[in-house]
Protein backbone atom coordinates (compact mmCIF):
# COMPACT_ATOMS: atom_id res chain seq x y z
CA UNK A 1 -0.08 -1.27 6.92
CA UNK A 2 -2.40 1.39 5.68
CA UNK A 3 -4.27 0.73 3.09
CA UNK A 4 -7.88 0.38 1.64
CA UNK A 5 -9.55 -3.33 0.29
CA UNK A 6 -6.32 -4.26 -1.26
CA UNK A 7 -4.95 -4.77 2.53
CA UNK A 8 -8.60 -5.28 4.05
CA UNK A 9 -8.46 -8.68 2.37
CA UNK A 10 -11.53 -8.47 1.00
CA UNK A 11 -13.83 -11.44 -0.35
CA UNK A 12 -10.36 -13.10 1.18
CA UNK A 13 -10.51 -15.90 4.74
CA UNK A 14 -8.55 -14.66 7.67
CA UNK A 15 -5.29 -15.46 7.00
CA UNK A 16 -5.11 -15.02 3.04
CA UNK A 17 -4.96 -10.80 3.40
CA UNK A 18 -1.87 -8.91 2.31
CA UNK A 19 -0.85 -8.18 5.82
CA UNK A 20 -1.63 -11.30 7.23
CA UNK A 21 0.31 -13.11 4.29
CA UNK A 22 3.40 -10.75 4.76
CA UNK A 23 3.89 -11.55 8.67
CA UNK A 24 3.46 -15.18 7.35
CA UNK A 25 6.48 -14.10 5.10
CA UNK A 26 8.75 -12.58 7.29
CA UNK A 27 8.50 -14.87 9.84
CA UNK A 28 9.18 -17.98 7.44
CA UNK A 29 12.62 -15.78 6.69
CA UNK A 30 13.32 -15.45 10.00
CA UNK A 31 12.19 -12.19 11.10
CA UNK A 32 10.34 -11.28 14.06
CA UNK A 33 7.48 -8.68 12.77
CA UNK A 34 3.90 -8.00 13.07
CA UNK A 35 1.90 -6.61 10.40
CA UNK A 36 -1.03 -4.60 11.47
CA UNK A 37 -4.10 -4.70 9.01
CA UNK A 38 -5.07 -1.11 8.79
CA UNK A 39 -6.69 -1.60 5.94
CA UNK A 40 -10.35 -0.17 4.49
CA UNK A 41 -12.35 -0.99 1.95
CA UNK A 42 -13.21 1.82 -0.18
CA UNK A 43 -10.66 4.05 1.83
CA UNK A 44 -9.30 7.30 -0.33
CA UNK A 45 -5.95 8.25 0.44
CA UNK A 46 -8.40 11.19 2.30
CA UNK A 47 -9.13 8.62 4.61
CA UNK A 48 -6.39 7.26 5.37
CA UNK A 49 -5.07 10.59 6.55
CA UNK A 50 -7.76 10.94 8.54
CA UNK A 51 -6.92 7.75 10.31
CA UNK A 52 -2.91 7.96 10.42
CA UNK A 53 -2.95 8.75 13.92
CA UNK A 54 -4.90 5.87 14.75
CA UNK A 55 -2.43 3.61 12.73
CA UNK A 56 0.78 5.24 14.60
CA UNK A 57 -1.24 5.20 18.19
CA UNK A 58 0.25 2.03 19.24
CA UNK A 59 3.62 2.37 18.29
CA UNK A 60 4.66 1.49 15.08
CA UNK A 61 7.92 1.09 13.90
CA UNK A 62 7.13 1.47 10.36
CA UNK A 63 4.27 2.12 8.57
CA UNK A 64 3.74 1.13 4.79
CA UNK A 65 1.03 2.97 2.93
CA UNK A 66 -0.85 1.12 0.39
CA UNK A 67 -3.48 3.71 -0.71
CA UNK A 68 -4.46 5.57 -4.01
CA UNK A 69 -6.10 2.93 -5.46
CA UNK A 70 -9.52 4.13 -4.95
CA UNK A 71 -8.62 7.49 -5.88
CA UNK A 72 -7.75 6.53 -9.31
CA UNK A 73 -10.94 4.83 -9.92
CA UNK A 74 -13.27 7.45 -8.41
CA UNK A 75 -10.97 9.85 -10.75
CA UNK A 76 -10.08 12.01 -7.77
CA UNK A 77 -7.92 14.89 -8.95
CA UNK A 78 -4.05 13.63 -8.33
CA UNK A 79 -3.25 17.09 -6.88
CA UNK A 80 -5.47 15.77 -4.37
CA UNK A 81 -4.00 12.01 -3.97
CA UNK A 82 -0.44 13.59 -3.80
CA UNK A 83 -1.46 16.24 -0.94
CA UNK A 84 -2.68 13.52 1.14
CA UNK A 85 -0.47 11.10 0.79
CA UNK A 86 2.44 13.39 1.60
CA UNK A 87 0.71 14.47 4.73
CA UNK A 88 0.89 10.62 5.82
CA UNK A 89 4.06 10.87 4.95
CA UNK A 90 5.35 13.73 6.94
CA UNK A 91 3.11 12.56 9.86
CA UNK A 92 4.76 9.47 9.65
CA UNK A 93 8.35 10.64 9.54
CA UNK A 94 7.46 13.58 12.17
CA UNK A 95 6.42 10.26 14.58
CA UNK A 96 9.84 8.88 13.48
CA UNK A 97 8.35 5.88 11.97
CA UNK A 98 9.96 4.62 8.44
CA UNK A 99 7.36 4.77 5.75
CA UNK A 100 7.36 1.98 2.47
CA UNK A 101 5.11 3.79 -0.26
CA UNK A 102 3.19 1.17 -2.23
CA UNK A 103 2.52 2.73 -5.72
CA UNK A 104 -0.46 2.66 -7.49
CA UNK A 105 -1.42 3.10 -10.94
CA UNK A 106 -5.12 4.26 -12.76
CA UNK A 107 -6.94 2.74 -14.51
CA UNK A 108 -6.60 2.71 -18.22
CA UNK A 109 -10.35 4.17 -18.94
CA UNK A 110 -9.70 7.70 -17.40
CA UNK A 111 -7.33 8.28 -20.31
CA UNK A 112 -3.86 8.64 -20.84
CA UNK A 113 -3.20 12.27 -19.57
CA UNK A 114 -5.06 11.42 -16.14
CA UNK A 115 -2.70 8.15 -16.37
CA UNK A 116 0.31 10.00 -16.74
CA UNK A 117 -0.19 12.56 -13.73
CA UNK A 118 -2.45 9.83 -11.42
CA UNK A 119 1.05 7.70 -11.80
CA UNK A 120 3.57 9.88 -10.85
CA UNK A 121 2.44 11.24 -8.25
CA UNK A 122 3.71 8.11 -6.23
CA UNK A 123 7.69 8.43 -7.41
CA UNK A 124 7.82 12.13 -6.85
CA UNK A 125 6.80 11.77 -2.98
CA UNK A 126 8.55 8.93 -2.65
CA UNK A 127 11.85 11.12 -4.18
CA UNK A 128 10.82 14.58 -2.19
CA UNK A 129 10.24 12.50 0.92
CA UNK A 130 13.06 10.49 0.86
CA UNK A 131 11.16 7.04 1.42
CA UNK A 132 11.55 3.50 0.62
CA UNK A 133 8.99 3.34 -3.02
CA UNK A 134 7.62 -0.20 -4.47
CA UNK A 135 6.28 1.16 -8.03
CA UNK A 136 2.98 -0.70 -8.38
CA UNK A 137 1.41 -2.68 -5.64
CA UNK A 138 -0.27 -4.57 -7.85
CA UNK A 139 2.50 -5.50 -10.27
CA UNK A 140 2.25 -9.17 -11.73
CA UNK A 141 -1.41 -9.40 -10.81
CA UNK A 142 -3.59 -6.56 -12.40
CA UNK A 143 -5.29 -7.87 -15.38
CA UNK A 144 -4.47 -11.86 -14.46
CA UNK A 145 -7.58 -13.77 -13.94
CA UNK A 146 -6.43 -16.72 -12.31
CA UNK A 147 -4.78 -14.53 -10.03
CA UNK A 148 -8.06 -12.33 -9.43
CA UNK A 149 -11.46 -12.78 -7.55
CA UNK A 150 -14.67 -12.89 -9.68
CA UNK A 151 -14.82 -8.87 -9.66
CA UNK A 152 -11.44 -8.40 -11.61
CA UNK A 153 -10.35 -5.78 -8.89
CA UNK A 154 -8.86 -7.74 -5.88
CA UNK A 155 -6.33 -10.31 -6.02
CA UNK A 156 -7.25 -13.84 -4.65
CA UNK A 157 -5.15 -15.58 -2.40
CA UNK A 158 -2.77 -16.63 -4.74
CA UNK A 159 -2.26 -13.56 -6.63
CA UNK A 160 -1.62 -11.93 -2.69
CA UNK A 161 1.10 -14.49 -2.37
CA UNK A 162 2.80 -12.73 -5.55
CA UNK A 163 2.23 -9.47 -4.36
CA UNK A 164 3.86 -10.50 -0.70
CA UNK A 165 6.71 -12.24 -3.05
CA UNK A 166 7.36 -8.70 -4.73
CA UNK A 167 7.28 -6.71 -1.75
CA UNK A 168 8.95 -8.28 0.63
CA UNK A 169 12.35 -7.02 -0.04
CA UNK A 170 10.92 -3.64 0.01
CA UNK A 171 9.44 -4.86 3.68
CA UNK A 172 13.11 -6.15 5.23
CA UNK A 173 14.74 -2.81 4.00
CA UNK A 174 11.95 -0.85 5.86
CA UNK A 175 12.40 -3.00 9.10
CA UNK A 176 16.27 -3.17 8.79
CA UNK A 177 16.08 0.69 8.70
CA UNK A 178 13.07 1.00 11.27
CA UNK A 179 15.51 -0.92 13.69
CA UNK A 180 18.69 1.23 13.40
């Protein structure tokens, strides 16, 4: 999983991060995964092209990209934020490794226009790439406190569990088709 705090787990105990609560998942439905943390906190989706070699080094089977989110509140330019995360995902496919694309959305102070073109940059790789596309990552959560920490930015424990709930239909499609 490549991704920035959001899959870090940060301000989160081992064992209460996104990746580490999705193996938990899977494995209480009975399947037989691992779920690499490649997360980094305060990674751009810059950085995590920089690093998508690393993440595919020891051979993945699937890779699901959870980035963008610190683009959108740095205000990077989405021309930028779509260039990079297409090159993840052609490196990815080009590997032969299944990609999930965990959307993002920006925040609501950078105005509606940014909004508009921050957002859709996730759908139209997900459609020109042909991968497997959850909308919004953080779906359910954003703007929940009791499902927040203290900084109104990462989920807590709980609100992970509902992201894990949300995803992880998204997460048996991309092993089921990461083990044809």
């Amino acid at each position: 999983m490549l991704g920035d705090s959001l899959t870090a787990g940060y301000g989160l105990i081992k064992g209460e991060s996104l990746p580490a609560q999705l193996e938990a998942a899977l494995r209480a439905n009975e399947v037989d995964a691992r779920v690499v943390n490649g997360g980094v906190s305060g990674d751009t989706t810059a950085g995590g092209r920089a690093r998508l070699a690393w993440s595919l080094a020891d051979g993945a089977d699937a890779l699901i990209v959870a980035l963008g989110a610190n683009d959108g509140l740095r205000g990077l330019p989405p021309q930028e934020t779509e260039a990079n995360l297409g090159a993840i995902i052609r490196g990815a496919k080009a590997a032969g490794v299944p990609v999930l694309l965990l959307g993002m959305q920006a925040p609501p102070n950078l105005g509606s226009e940014y909004g508009v073109d921050f957002d859709a940059v996730f759908s139209r790789l997900a459609a020109r790439h042909g991968v497997a596309f959850y909308p919004f990552l953080l779906d359910g959560v954003v703007a929940r406190p009791k499902l927040n920490q203290d900084d109104g930015i990462h989920p807590n424990a709980e609100g992970v569990a509902v992201v894990v709930g949300k995803i992880l239909p998204f997460v048996r499609l991309l092993i089921e088709q990461a083990r044809q």
